[in-house]
Protein backbone atom coordinates (compact mmCIF):
# COMPACT_ATOMS: atom_id res chain seq x y z
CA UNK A 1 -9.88 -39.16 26.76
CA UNK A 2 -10.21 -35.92 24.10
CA UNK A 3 -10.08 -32.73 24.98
CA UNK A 4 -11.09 -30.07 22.69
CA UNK A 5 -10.62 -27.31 25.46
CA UNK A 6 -7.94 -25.40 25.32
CA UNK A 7 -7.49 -24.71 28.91
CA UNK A 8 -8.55 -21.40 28.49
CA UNK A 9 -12.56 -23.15 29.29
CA UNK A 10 -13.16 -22.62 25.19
CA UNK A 11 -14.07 -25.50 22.49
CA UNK A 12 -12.77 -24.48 18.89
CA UNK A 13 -12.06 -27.21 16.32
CA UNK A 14 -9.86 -26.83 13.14
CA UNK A 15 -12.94 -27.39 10.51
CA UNK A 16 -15.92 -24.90 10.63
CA UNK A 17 -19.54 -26.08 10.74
CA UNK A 18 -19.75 -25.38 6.91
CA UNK A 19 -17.20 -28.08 6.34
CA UNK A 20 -18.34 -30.76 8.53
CA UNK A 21 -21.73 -30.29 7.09
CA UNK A 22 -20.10 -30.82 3.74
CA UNK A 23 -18.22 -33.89 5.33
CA UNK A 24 -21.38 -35.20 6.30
CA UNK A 25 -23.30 -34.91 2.98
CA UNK A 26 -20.16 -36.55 1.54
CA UNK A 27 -20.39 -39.43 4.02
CA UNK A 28 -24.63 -40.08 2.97
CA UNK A 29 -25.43 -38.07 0.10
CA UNK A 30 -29.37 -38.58 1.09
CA UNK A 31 -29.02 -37.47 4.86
CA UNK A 32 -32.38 -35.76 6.14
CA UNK A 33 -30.81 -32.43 7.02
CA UNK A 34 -31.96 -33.43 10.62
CA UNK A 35 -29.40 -35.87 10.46
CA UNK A 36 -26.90 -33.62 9.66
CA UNK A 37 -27.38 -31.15 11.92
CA UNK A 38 -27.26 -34.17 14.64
CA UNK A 39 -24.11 -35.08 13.42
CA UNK A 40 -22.38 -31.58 13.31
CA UNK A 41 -24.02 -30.51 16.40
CA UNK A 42 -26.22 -27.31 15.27
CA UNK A 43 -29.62 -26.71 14.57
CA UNK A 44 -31.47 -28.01 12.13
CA UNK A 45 -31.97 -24.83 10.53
CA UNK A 46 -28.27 -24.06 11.22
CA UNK A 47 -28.22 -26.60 8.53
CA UNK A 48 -30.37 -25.18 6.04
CA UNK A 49 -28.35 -22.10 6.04
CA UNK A 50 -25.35 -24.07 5.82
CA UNK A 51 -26.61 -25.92 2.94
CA UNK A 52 -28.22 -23.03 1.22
CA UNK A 53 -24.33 -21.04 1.64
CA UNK A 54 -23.07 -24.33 -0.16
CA UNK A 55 -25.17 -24.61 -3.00
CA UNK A 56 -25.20 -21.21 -3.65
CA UNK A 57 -21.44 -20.83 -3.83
CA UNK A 58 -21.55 -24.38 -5.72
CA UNK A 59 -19.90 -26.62 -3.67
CA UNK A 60 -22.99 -29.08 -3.89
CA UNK A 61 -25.90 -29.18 -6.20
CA UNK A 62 -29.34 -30.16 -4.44
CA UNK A 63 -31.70 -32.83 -6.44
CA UNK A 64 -35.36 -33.81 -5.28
CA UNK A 65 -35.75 -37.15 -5.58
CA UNK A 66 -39.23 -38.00 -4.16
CA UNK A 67 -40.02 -36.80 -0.44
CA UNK A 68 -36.47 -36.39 0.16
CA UNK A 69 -33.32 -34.32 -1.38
CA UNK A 70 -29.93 -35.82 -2.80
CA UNK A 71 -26.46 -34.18 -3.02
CA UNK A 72 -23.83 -34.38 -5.47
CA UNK A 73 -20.60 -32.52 -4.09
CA UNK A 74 -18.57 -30.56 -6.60
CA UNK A 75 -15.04 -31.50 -6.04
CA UNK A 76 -13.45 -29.05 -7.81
CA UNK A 77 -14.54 -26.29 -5.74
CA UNK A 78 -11.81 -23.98 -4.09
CA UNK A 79 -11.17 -23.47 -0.91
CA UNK A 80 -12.46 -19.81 0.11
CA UNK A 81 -9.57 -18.79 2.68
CA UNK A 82 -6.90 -16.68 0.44
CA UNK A 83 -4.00 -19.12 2.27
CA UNK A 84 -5.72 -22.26 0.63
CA UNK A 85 -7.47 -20.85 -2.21
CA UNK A 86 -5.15 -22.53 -4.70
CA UNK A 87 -6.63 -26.15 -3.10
CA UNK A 88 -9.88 -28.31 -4.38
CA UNK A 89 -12.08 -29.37 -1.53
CA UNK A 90 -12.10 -32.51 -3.22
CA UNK A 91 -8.43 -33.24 -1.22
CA UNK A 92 -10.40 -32.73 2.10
CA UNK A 93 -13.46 -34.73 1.24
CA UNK A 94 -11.29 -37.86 0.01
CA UNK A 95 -9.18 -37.05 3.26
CA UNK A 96 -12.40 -37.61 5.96
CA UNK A 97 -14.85 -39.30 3.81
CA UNK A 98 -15.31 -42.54 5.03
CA UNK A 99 -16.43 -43.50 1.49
CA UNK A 100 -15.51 -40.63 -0.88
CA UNK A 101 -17.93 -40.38 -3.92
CA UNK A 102 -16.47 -41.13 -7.26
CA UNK A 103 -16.61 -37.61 -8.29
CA UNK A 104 -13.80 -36.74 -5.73
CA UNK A 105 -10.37 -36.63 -6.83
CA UNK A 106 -7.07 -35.21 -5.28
CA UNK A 107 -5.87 -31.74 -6.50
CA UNK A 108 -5.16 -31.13 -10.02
């Protein structure tokens, strides 16, 4: 059985919602943002400001293709925390992607 609890009758995890939505456009790049926020567990428009944060500080790029939207992840992107700011995200998404994209590649 997990446990996210800490005892103390509060749920934290060690990724924010900002990164598993990123984990989860990584994992389907054509996800209905529905999806997504099934997936992370937040709203659907929780999303939408999630993804709008992302784009705007260009860790994804968002392309309509038809009805529908398509991601391509930018890699290269630093982390945003001073402690891991000298990291690419790309290291993380090749870490839980269960299929990273070709664009992701380890720290350079």
């Amino acid at each position: 059985m997990t446990n996210t609890s800490t005892g103390s009758g509060r749920n934290w995890t060690f990724l924010t919602n900002h990164g598993h939505v990123l984990l989860a456009i990584a994992r389907d790049p054509t996800a209905r943002l529905r999806d997504v926020a099934a997936e992370v567990g937040v709203t659907e428009r929780a999303a939408q400001a999630i993804v709008a944060d992302l784009e705007a500080d260009g860790y994804l790029h968002r392309t309509r293709v038809g009805r529908r939207n398509e991601y391509t992840l930018n890699p290269a992107g630093r982390f945003r925390h001073p402690a891991e700011a000298d990291r690419q995200v790309g290291a993380l998404l090749a870490l839980f992607a269960e299929t990273p994209t070709a664009e992701v590649s380890p720290q350079a």
